[in-house]
C-alpha atoms as a PDB file:
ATOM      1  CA  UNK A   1      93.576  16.606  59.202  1.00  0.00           C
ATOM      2  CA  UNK A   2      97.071  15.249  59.772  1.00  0.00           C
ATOM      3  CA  UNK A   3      99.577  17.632  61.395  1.00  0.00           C
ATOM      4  CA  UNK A   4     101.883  15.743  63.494  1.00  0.00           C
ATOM      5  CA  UNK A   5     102.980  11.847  62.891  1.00  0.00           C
ATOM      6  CA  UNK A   6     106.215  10.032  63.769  1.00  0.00           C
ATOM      7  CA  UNK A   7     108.572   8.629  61.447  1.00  0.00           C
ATOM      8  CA  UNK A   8     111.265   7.202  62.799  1.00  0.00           C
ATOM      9  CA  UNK A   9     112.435   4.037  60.578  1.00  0.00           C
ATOM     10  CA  UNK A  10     115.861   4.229  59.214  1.00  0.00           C
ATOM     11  CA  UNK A  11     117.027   4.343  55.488  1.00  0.00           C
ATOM     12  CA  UNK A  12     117.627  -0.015  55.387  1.00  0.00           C
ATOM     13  CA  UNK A  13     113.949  -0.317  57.061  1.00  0.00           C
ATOM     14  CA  UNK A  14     112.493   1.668  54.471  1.00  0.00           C
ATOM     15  CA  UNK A  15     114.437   0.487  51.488  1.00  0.00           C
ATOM     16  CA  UNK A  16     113.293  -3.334  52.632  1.00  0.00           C
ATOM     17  CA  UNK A  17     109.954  -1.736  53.335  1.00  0.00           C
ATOM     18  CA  UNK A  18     108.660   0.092  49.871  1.00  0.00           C
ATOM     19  CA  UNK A  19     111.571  -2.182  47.708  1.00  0.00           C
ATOM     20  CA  UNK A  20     113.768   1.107  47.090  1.00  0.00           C
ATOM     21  CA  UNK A  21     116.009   0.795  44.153  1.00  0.00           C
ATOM     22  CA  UNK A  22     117.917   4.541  44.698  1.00  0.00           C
ATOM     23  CA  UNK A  23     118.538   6.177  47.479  1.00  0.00           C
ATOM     24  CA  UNK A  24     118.545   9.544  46.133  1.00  0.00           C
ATOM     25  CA  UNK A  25     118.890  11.050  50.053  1.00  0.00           C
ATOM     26  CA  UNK A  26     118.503   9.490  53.309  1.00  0.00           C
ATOM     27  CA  UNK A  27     115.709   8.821  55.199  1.00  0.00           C
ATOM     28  CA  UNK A  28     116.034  11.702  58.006  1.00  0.00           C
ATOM     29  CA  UNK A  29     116.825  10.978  61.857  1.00  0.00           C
ATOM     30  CA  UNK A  30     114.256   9.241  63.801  1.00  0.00           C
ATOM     31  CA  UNK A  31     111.031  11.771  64.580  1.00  0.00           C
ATOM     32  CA  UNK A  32     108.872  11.219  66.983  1.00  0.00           C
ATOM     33  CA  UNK A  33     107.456  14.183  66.619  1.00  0.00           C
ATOM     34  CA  UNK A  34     106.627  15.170  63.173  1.00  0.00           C
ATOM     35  CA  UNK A  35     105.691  18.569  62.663  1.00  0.00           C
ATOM     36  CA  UNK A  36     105.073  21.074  59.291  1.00  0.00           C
ATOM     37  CA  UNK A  37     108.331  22.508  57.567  1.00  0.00           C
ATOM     38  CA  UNK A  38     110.378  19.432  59.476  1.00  0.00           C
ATOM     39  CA  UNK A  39     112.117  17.295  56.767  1.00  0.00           C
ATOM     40  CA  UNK A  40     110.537  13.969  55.741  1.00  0.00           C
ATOM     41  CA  UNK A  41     110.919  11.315  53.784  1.00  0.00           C
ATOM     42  CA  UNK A  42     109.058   9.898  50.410  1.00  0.00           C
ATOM     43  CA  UNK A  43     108.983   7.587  47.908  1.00  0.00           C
ATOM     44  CA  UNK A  44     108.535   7.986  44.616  1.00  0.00           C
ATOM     45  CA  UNK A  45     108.838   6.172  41.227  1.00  0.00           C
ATOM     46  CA  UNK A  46     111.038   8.427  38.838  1.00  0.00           C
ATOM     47  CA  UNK A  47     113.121   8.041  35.858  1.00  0.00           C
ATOM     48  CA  UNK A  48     116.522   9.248  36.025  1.00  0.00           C
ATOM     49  CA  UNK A  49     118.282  11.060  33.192  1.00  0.00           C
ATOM     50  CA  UNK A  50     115.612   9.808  31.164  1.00  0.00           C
ATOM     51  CA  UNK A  51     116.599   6.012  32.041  1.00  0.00           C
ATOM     52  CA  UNK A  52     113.988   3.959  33.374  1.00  0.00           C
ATOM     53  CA  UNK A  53     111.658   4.475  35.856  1.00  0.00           C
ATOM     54  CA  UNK A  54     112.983   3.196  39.502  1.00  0.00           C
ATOM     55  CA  UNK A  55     111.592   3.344  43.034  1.00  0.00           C
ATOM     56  CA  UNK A  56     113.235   5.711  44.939  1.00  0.00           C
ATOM     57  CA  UNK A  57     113.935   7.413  48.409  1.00  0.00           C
ATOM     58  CA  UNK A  58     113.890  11.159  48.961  1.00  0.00           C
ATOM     59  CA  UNK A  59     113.809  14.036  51.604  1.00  0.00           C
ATOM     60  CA  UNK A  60     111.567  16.954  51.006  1.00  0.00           C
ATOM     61  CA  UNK A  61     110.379  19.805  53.492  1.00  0.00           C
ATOM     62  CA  UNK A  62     106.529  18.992  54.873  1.00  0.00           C
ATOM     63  CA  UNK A  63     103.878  21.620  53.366  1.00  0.00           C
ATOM     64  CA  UNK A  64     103.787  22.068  49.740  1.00  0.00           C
ATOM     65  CA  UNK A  65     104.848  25.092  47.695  1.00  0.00           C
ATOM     66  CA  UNK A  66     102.830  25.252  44.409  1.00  0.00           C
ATOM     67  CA  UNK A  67     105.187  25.643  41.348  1.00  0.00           C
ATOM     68  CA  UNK A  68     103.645  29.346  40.749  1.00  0.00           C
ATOM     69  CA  UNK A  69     103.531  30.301  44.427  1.00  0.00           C
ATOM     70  CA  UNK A  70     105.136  33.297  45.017  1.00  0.00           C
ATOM     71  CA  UNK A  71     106.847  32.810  48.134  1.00  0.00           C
ATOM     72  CA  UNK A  72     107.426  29.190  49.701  1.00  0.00           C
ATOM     73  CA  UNK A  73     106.007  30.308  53.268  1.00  0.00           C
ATOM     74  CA  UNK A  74     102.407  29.375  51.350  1.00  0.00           C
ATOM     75  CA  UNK A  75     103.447  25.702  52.678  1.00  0.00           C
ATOM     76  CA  UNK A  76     103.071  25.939  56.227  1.00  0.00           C
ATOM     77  CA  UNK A  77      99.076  26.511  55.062  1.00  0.00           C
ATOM     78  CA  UNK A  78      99.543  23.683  52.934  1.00  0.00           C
ATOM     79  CA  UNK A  79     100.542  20.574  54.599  1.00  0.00           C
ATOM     80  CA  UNK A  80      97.191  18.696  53.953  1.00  0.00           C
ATOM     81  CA  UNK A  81      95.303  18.663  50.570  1.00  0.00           C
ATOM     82  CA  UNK A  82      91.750  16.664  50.783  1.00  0.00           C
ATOM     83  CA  UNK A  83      91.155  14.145  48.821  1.00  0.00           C
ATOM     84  CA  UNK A  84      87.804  14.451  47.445  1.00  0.00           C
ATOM     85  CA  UNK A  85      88.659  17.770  45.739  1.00  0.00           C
ATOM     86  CA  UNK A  86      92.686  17.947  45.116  1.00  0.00           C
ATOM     87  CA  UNK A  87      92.205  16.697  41.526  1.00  0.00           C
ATOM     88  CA  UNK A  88      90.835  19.845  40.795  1.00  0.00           C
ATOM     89  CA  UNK A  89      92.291  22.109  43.353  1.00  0.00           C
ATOM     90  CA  UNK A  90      95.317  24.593  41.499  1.00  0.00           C
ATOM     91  CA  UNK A  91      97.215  23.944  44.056  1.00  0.00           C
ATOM     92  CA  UNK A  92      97.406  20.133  44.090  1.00  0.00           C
ATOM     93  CA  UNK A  93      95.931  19.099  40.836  1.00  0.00           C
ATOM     94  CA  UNK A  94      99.105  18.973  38.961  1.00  0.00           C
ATOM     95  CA  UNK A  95     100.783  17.218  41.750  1.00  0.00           C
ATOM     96  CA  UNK A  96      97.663  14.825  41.774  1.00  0.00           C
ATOM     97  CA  UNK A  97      98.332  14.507  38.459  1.00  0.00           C
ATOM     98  CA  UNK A  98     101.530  13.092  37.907  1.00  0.00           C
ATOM     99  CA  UNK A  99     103.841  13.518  41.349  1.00  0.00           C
ATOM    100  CA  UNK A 100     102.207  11.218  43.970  1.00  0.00           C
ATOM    101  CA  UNK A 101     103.925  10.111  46.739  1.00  0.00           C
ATOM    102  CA  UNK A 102     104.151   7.438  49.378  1.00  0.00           C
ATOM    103  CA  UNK A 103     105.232   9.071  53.073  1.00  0.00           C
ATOM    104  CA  UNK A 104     106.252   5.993  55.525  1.00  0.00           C
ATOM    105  CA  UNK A 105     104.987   6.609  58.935  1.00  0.00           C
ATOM    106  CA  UNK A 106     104.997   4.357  62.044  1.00  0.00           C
ATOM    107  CA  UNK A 107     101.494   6.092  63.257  1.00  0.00           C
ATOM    108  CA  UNK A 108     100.035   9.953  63.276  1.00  0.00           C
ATOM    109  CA  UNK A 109      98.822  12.011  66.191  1.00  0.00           C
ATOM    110  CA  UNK A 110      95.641  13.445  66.688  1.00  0.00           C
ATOM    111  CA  UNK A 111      93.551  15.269  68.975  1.00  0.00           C
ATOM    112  CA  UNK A 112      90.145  14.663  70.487  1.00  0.00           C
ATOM    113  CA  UNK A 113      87.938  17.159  71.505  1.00  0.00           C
ATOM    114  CA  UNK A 114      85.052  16.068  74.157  1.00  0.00           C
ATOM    115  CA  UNK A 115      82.031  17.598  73.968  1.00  0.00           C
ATOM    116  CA  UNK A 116      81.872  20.955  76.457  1.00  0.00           C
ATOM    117  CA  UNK A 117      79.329  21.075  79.422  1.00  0.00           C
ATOM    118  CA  UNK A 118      77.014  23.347  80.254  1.00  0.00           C
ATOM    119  CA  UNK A 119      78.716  25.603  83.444  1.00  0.00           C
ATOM    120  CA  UNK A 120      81.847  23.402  83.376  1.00  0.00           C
ATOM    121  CA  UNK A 121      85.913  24.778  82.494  1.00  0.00           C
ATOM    122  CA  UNK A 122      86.516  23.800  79.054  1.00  0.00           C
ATOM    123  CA  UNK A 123      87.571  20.090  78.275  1.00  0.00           C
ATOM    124  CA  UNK A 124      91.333  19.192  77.489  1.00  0.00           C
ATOM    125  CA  UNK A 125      92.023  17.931  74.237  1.00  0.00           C
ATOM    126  CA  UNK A 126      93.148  14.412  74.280  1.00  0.00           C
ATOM    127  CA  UNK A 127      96.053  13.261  72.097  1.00  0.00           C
ATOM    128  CA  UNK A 128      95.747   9.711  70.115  1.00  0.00           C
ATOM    129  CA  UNK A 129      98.602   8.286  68.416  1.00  0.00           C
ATOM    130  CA  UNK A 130      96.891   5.661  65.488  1.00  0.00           C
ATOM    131  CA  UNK A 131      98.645   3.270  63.829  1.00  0.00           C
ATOM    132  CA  UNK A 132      98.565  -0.489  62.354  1.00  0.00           C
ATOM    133  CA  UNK A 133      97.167  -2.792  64.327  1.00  0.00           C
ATOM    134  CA  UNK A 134      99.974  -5.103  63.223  1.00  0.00           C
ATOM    135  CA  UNK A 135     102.586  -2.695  63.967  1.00  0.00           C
ATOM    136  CA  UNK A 136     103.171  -2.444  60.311  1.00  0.00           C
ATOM    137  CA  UNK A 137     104.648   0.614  58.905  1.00  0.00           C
ATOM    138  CA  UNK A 138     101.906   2.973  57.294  1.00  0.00           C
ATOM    139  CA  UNK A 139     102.267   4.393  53.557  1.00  0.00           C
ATOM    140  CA  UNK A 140     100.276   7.984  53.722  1.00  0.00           C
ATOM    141  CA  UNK A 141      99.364   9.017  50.300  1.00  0.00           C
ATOM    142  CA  UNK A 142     101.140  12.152  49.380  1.00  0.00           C
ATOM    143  CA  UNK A 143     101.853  14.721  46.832  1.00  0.00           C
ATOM    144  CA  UNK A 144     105.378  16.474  45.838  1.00  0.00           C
ATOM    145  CA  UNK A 145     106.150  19.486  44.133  1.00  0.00           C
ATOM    146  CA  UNK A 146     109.711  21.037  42.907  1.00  0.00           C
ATOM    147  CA  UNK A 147     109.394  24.657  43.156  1.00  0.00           C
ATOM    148  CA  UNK A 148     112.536  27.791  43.350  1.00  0.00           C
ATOM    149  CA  UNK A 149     111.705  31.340  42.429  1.00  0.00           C
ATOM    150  CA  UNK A 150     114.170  32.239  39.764  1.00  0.00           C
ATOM    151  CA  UNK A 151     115.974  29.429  37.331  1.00  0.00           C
ATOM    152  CA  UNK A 152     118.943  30.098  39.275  1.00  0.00           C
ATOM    153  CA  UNK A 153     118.272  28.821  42.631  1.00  0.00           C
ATOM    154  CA  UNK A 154     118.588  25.295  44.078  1.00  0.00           C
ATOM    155  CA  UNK A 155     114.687  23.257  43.824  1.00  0.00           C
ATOM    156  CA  UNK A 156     112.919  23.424  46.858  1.00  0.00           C
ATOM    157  CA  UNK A 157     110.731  19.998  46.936  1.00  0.00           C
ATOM    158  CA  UNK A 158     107.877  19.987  49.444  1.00  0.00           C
ATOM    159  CA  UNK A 159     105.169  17.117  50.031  1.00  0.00           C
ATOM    160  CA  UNK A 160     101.703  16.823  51.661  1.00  0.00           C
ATOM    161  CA  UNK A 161      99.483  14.307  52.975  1.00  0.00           C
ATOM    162  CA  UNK A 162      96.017  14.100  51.642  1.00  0.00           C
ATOM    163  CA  UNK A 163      93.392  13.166  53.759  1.00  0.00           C
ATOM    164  CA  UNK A 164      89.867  11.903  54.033  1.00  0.00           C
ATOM    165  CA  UNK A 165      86.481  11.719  56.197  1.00  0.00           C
ATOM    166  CA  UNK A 166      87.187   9.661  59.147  1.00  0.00           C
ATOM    167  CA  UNK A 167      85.590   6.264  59.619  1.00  0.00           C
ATOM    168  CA  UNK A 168      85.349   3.168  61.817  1.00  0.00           C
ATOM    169  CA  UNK A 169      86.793   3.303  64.982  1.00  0.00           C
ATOM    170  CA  UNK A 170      88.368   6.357  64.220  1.00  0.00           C
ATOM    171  CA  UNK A 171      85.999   8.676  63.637  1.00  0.00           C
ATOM    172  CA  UNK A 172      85.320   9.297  67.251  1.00  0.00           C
ATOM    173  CA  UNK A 173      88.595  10.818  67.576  1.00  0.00           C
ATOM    174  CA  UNK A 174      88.402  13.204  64.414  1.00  0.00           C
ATOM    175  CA  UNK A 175      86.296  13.776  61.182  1.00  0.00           C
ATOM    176  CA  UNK A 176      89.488  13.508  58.863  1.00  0.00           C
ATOM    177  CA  UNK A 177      92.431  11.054  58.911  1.00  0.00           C
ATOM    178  CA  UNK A 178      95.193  10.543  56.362  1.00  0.00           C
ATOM    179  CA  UNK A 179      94.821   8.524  53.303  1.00  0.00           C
ATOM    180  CA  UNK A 180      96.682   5.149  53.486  1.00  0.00           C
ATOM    181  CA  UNK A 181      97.577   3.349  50.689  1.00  0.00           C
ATOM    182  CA  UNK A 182      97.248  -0.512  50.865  1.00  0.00           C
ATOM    183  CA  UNK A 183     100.267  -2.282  49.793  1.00  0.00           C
ATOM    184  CA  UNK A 184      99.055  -3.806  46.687  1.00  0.00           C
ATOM    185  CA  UNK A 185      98.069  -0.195  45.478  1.00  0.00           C
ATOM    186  CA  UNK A 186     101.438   1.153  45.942  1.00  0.00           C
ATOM    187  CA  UNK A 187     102.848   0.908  42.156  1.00  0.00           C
ATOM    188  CA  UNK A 188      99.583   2.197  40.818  1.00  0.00           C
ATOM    189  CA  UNK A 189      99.281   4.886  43.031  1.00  0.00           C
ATOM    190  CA  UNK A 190     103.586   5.711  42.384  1.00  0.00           C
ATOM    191  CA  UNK A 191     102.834   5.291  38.546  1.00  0.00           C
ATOM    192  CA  UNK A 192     103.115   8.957  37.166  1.00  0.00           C
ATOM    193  CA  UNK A 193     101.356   7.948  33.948  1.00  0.00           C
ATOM    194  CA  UNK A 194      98.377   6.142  35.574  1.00  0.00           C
ATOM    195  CA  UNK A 195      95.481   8.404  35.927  1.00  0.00           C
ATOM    196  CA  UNK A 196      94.098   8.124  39.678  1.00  0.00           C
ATOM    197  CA  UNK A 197      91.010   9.679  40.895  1.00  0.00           C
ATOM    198  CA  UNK A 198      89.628   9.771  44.411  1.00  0.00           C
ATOM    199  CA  UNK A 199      87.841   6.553  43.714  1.00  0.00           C
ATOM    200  CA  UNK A 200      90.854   4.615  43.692  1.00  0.00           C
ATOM    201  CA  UNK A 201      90.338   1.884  45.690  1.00  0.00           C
ATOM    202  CA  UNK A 202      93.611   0.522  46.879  1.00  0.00           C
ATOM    203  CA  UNK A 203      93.248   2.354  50.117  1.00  0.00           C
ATOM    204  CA  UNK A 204      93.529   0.314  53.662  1.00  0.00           C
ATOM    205  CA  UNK A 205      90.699  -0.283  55.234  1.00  0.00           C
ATOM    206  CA  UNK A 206      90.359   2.270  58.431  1.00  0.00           C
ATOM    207  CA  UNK A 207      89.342  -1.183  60.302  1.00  0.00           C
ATOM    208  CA  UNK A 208      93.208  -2.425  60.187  1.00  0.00           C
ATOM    209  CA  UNK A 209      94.042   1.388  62.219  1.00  0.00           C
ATOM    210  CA  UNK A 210      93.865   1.133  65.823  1.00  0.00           C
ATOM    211  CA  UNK A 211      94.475   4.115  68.342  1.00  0.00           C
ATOM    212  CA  UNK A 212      95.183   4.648  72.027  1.00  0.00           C
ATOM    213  CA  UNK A 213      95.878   8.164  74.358  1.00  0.00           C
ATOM    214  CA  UNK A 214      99.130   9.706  74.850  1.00  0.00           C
ATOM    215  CA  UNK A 215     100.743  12.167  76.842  1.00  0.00           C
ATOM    216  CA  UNK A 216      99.882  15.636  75.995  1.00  0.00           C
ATOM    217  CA  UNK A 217     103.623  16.232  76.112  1.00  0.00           C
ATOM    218  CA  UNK A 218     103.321  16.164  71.924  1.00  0.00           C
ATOM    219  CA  UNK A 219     101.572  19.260  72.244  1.00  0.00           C
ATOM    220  CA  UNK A 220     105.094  20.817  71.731  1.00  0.00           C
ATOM    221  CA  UNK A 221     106.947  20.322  69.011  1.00  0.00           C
ATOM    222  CA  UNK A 222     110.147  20.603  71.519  1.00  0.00           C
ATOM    223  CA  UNK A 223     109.352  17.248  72.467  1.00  0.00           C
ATOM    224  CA  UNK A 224     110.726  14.614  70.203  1.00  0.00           C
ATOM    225  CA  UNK A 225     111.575  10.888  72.116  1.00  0.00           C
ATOM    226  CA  UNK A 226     109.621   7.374  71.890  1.00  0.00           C
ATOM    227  CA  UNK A 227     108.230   8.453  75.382  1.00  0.00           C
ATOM    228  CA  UNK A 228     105.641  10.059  72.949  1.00  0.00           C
ATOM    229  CA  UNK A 229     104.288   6.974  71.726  1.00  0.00           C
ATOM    230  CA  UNK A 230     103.516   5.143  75.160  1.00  0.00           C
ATOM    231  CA  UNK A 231     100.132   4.662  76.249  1.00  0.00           C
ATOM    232  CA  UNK A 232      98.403   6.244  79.318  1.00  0.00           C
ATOM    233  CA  UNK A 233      94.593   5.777  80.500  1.00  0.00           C
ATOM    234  CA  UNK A 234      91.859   7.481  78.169  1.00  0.00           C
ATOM    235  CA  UNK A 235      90.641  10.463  80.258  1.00  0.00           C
ATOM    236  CA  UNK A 236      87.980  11.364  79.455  1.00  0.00           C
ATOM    237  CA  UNK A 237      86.648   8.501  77.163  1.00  0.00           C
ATOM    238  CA  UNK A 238      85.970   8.593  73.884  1.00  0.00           C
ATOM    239  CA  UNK A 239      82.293   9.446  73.051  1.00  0.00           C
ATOM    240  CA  UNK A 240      80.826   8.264  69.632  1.00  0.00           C
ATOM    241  CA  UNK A 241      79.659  11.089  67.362  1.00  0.00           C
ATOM    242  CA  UNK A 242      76.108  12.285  66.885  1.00  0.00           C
END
């Protein structure tokens, strides 16, 4: 799964980054410490007014609210939708359909679990932070949905980040990881008219992802600073799956 990443690029770094023609809202403040319901920001290729379609930057609250839910606290369950089956699941598949999303992330956090021993306290979970190799900003593949509960209220828009079975060098860490699209697949996957299904192959390559431990201080969602993304010695090491 993905449930905490950091995002801390600023509105001109993300225009340059995913060629943004409208800012529709600003990118939020720097977050280090991403966590569900925080705001976030997306990307999105939209017409406007029924003009033409343009790339654009918007804000939207992190677990999605299906347009039929009945109350919007179904997004904090909500936050991740898995690729193989959100086509088809009712609360993604019209999302899947025609509202996909781009999320700009420097890197995501997640945890390893060593395996227990026999007599022995139970291991600590180990926090990774994973990123681009190249220190290049990542484009996690996301859905958006408008939803309000009577026609006169205010849209609420809420996004989440589909993700995958893990592979590479990340699987040790975790069996899921967050879809990221490659940069040539960006318009496709953006194009609300193109029809996209999960063997759409503009994804980047899990090899290009590289991770290293972090200080367990992301465990709370209190802490929020670049400390979070320094490096500390693996402890214990990573063990490959069996």
């Amino acid at each position: 799964m993905c449930g905490r990443y950091a995002a801390a690029k600023d509105t001109a770094r993300l225009v340059e980054e995913f060629q943004v023609e409208t800012v529709v809202e600003p990118a939020p403040d720097p977050n280090f410490n991403v966590a569900p319901t925080n705001r976030v920001a997306f990307i999105v290729d939209r017409s406007v007014d029924d003009g033409p379609v343009q790339r654009q930057l918007r804000s939207a609250r992190w677990g999605l609210v299906p347009s039929w839910a009945k109350d919007p606290k179904i997004g904090s369950r909500m936050i991740n939708a898995r690729w193989e089956n959100a086509a088809e699941k009712p609360a993604f598949r019209s999302a899947f359909a025609k509202r996909r999303c781009l999320i700009p992330a420097d890197g995501y956090f997640e945890w390893y679990a060593p395996a227990a021993v026999e007599g022995a306290a139970k291991p600590r979970k180990q926090p990774y932070f994973i990123h681009r190799a190249d220190g290049a900003d990542l484009a996690l593949a996301g859905l958006y949905e408008f939803w309000r509960p009577t026609p006169d209220d205010e849209w609420l828009v809420t996004v989440t980040v589909l993700t995958t079975a893990s592979a590479g060098p990340l699987a040790p860490i975790h069996d899921r990881m967050p879809v990221v699209i490659d940069r040539a697949g960006y318009r496709e996957w953006l194009d609300p008219t193109a029809r996209v299904d999960p063997g759409f192959d503009a994804l980047l390559a899990p090899s290009v992802l590289t991770a290293y431990p972090v200080s367990t201080a992301v465990n709370s969602v209190r802490n929020n600073s670049a400390d979070l993304l320094v490096p500390i010695p693996a402890e214990p090491p990573l063990e490959e799956p069996t």
